[in-house]
Protein backbone atom coordinates (compact mmCIF):
# COMPACT_ATOMS: atom_id res chain seq x y z
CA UNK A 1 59.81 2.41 -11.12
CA UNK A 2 61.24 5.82 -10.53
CA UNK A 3 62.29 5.18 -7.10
CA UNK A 4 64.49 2.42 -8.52
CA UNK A 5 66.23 4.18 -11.55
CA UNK A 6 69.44 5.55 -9.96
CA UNK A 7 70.66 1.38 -9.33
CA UNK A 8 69.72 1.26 -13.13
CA UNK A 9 72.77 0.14 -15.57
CA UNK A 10 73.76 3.44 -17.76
CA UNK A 11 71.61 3.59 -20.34
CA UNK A 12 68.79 0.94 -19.39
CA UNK A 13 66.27 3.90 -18.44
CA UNK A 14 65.36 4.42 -22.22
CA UNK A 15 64.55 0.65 -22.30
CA UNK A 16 60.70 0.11 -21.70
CA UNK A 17 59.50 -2.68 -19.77
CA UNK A 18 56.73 -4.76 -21.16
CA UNK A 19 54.25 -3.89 -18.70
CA UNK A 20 54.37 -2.22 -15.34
CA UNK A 21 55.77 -4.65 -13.14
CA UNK A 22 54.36 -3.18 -10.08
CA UNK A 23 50.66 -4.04 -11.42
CA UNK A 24 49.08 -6.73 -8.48
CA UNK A 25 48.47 -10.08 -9.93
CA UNK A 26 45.84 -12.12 -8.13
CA UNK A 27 45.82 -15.59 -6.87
CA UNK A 28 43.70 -18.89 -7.26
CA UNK A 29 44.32 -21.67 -5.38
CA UNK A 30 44.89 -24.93 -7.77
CA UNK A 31 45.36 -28.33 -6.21
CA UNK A 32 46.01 -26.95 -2.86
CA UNK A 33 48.55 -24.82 -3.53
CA UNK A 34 48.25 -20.97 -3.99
CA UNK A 35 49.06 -20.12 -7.34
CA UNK A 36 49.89 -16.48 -9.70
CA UNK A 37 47.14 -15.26 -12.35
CA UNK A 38 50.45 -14.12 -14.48
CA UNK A 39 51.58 -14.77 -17.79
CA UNK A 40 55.43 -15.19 -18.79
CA UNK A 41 55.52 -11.76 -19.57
CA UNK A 42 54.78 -9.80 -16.53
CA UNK A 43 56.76 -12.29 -15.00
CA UNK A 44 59.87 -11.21 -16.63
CA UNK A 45 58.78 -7.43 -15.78
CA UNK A 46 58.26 -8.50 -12.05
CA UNK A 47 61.84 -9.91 -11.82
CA UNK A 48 63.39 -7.16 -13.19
CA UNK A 49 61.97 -5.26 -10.76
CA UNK A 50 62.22 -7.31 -7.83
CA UNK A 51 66.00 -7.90 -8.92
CA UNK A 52 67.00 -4.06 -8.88
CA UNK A 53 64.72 -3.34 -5.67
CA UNK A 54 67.26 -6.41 -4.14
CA UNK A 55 70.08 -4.20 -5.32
CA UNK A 56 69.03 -1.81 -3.63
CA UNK A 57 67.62 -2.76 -0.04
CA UNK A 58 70.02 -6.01 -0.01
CA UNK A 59 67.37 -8.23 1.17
CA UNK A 60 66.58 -11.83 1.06
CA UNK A 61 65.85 -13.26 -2.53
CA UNK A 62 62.34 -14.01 -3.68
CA UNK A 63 61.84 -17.75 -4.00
CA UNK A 64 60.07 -18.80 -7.43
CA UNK A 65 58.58 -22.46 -7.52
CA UNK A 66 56.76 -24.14 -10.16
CA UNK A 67 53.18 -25.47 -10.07
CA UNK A 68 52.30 -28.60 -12.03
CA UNK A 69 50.49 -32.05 -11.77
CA UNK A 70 53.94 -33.65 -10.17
CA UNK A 71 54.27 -31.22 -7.62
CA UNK A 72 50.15 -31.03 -6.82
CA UNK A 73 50.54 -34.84 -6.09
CA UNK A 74 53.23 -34.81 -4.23
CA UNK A 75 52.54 -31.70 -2.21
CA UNK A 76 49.27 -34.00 -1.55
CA UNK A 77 51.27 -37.11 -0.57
CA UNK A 78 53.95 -35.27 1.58
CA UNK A 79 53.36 -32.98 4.10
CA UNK A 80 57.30 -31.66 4.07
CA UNK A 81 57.02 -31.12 0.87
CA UNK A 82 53.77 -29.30 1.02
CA UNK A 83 55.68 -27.18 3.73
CA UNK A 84 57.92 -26.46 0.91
CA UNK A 85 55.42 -24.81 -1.34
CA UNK A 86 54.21 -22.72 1.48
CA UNK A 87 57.40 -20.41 1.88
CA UNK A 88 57.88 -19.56 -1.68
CA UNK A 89 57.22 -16.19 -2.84
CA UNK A 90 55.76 -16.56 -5.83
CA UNK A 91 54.19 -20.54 -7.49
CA UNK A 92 53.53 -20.38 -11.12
CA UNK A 93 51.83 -22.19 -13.52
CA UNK A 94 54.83 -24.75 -14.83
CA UNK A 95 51.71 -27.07 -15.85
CA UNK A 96 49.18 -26.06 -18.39
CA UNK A 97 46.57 -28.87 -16.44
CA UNK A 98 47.57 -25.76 -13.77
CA UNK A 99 46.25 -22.88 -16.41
CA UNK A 100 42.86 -25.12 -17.66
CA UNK A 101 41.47 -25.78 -13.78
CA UNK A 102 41.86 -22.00 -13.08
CA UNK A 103 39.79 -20.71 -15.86
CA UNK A 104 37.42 -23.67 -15.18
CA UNK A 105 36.93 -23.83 -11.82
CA UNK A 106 37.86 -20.31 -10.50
CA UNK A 107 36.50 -16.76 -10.95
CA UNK A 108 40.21 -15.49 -11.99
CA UNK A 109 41.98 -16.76 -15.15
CA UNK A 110 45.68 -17.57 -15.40
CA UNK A 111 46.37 -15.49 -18.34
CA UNK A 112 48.48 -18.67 -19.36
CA UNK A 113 51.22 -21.28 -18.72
CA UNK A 114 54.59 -20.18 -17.47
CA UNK A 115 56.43 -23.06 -18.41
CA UNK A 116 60.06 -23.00 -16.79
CA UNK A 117 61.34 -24.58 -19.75
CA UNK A 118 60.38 -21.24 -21.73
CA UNK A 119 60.80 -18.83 -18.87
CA UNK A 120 64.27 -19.08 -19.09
CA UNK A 121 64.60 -17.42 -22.05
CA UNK A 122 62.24 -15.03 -21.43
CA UNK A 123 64.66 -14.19 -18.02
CA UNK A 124 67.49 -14.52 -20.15
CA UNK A 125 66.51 -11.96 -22.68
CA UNK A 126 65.33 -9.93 -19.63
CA UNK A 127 68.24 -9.74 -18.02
CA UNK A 128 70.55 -9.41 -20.91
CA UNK A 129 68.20 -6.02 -21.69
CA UNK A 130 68.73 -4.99 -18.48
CA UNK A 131 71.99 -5.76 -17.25
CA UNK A 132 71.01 -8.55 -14.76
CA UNK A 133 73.23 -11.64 -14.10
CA UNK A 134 72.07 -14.86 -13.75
CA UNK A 135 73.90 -18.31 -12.31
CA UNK A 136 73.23 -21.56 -12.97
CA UNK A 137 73.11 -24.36 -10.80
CA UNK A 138 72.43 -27.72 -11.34
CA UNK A 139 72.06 -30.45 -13.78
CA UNK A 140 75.90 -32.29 -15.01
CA UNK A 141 78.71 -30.30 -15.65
CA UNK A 142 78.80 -30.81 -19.21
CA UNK A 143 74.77 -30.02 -19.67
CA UNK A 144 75.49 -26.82 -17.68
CA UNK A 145 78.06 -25.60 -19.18
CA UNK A 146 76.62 -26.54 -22.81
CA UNK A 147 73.28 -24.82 -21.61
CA UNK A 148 75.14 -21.50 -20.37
CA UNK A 149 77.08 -21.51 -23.65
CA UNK A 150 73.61 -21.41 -25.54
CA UNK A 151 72.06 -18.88 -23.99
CA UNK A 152 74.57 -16.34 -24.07
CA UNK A 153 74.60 -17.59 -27.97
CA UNK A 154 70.76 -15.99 -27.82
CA UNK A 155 71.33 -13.55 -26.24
CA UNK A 156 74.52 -11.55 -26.68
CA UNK A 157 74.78 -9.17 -23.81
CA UNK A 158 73.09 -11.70 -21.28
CA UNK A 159 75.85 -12.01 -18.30
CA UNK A 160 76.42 -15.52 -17.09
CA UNK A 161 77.44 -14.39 -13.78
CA UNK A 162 78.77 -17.94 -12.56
CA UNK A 163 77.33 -21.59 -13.16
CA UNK A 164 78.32 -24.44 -10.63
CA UNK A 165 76.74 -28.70 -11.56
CA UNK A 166 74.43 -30.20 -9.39
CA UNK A 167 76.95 -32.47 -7.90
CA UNK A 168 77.80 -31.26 -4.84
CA UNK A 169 76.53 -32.81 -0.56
CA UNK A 170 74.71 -30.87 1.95
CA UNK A 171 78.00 -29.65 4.08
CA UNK A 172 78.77 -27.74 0.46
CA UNK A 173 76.04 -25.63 0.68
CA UNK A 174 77.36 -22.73 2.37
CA UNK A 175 80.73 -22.04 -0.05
CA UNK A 176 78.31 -22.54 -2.81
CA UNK A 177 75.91 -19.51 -1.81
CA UNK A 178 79.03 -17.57 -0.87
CA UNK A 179 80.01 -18.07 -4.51
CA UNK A 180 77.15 -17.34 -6.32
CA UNK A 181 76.99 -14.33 -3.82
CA UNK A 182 80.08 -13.24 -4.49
CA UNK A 183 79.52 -13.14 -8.29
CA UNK A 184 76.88 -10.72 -8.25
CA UNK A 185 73.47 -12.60 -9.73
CA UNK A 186 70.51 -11.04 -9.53
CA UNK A 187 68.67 -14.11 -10.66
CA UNK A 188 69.62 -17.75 -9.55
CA UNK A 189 68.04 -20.46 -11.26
CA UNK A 190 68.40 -24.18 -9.54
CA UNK A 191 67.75 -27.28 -11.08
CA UNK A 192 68.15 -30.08 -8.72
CA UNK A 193 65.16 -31.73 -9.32
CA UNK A 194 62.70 -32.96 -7.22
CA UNK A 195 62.61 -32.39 -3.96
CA UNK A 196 66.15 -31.37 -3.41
CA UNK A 197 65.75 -27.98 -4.96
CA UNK A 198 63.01 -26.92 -3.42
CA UNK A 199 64.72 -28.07 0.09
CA UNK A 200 68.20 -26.23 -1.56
CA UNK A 201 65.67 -22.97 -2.14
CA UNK A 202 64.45 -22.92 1.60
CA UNK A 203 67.01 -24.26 3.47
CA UNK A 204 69.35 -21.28 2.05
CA UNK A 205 67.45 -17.98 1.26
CA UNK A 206 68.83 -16.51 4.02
CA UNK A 207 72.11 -16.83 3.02
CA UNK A 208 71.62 -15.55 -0.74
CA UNK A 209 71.97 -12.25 -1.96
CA UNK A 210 69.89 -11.92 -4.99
CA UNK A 211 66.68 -10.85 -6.10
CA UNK A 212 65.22 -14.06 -7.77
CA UNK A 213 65.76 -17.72 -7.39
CA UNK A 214 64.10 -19.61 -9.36
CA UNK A 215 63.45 -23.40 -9.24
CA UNK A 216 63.70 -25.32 -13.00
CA UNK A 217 64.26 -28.94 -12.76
CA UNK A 218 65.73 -30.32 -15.92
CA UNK A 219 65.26 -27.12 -17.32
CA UNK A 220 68.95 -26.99 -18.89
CA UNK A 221 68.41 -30.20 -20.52
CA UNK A 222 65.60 -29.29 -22.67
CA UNK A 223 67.84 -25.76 -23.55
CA UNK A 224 70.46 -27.83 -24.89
CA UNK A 225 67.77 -30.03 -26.87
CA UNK A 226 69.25 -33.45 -24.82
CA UNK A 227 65.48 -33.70 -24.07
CA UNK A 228 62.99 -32.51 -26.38
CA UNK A 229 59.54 -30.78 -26.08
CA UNK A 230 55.87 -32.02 -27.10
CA UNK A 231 54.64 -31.15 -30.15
CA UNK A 232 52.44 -27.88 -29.17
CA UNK A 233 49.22 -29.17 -29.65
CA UNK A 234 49.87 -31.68 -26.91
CA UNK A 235 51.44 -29.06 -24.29
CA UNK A 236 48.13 -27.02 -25.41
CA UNK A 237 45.89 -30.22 -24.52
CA UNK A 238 47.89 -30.98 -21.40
CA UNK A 239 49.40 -34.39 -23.14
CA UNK A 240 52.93 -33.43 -22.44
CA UNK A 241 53.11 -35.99 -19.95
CA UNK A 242 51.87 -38.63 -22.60
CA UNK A 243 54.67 -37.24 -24.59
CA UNK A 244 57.30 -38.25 -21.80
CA UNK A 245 55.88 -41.27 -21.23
CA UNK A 246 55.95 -42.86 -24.32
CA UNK A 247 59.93 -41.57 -24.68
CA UNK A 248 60.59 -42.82 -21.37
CA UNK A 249 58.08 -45.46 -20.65
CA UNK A 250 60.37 -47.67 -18.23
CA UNK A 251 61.40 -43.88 -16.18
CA UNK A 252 57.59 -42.04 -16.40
CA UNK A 253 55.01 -45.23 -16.01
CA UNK A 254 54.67 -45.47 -12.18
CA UNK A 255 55.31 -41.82 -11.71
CA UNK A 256 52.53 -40.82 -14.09
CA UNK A 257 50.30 -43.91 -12.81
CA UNK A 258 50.71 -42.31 -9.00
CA UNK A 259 50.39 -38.70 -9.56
CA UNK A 260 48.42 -38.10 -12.11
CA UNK A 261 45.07 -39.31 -10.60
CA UNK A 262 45.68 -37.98 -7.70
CA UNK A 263 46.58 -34.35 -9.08
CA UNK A 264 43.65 -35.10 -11.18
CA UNK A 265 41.83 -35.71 -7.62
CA UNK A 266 43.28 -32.81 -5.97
CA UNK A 267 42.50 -30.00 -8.86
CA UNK A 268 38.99 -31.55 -8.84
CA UNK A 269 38.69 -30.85 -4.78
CA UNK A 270 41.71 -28.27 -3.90
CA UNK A 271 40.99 -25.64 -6.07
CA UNK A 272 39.18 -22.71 -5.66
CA UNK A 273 38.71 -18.32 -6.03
CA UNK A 274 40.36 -16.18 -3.30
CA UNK A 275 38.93 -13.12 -2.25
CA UNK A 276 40.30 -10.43 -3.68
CA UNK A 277 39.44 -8.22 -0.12
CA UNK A 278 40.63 -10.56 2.38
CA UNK A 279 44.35 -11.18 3.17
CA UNK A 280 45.50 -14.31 1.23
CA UNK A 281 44.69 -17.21 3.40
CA UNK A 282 47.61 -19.87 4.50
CA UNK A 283 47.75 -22.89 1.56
CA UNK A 284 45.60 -25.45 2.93
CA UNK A 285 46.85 -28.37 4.84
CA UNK A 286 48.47 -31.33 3.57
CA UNK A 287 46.00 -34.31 3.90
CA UNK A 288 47.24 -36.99 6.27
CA UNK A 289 45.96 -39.91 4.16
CA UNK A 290 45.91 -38.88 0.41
CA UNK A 291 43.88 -41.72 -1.65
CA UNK A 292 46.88 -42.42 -3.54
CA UNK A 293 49.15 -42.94 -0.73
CA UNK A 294 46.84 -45.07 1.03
CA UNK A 295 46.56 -47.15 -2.05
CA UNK A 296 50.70 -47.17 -2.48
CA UNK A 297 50.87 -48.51 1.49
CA UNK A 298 48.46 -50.78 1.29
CA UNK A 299 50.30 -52.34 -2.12
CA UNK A 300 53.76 -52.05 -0.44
């Protein structure tokens, strides 16, 4: 921390983090895909850090995706996508199925879900202690806006450093990450959905200057309440999904009757310790023929 206090705003060195942030987390791997033993807490202390040590060495941003039964299936179905998963920095447990198959079927715990939906607000309160910006892009212009509006609301001194919709074609990409470059964020959170963020994320880390960017799909749409939470007994259960389902029945069925058995499959088979004295090992391939996807080409 010490090395990093002279890019500190005035005054933020008598603020305490919650927790060193440069304490290792490990890693389990959880339906093929390599995922953080780190709770929503130390995750705000490692962007904080991360976003000043970006200040200060003006290198690429880390990329932060999200972990849940969705993107296990797909990441199963799809070898691109799996790709996708492979050059993030950091995959976190959006899902609590994510949290219950590590402490089942692993020797390391994940101390507990990391929901997006709720890390938001722990980055916003984060950064507003700390003098970080943030940007937000993605969702409609009216959600985004409304959503920016609410959490500076929270959060006083948070500093919405720019905020673009989700509208916007491939050949825009470049102005865009000269913009939110140009305003200053230290944390960039992008809800596209799914896959086109994660593609956005890769495609253009290169070309952003900040020290976290952070996937959320319709993240901003459950911050201005225009979609609304399960009850928490079901997100502690891992019935969220059921929750969805039965608001958005006609949306959710064939998406929940695809991936959830086979993210069911995949946690069951894909998931396993890593050793802690060995260099983290690649995440594991992609199968060719998922038992799902068979099943979905043989029906269509």
């Amino acid at each position: 921390m010490s090395a990093l206090r002279a890019h500190y705003p005035a005054g933020v060195e008598r603020r305490a983090m919650p927790r060193p942030a440069n304490d290792p987390y490990a890693e389990v791997v959880v339906g093929g895909l390599k995922t953080a033993c780190i709770s929503r807490e130390h995750m705000a202390s490692l962007m904080v850090e991360d976003c000043f040590a970006a200040r200060r060495e003006h290198a690429a941003p880390k990329l932060i995706f999200a972990s849940n039964g969705h993107a296990i299936a797909l990441a199963a179905m799809d070898g691109k996508f799996h790709a996708l998963f492979a050059q993030a920095d950091m995959i976190h447990a959006d899902g609590q199925p994510v949290v219950l198959a590590a402490r089942l079927m692993t020797r390391t715990p994940i101390p507990g879900r990391s929901a997006t939906t709720d890390f938001i607000h722990d980055a916003a309160k984060a950064a507003a202690a700390w003098g970080l910006k943030i940007f937000l892009l993605g969702a409609t212009e009216e959600v985004n806006a409304h959503c920016a509006d609410i959490l500076r609301f929270r959060n006083p001194d948070l500093k919405i450093a720019g905020r673009r919709n989700g509208y916007f074609g491939r050949d825009e990409e470049a102005a865009i990450c000269d913009e939110i470059n140009r305003s200053g964020a230290d944390i960039v959170f992008v809800g596209l959905g799914v896959p086109l963020e994660y593609e956005f994320c890769v495609r253009n880390k290169e070309r952003l200057r900040a020290g976290w960017v952070v996937t959320c799909g319709g993240c901003y749409n459950y911050v201005t309440g225009d979609y609304s939470r399960a009850p928490d007994w079901m997100q502690k259960y891992s019935l969220e999904w059921l929750y969805r389902l039965a608001r958005e029945p006609r949306r959710l069925f064939w998406r929940y009757a695809v991936t959830n058995p086979l993210a069911l499959f995949q946690i069951l088979t894909q998931s396993r310790s890593l050793h802690a004295e060995s260099a983290p090992p690649e995440l594991p391939a992609a199968p060719e023929q998922a038992p799902v996807a068979v099943a979905m080409r043989l029906v269509g």
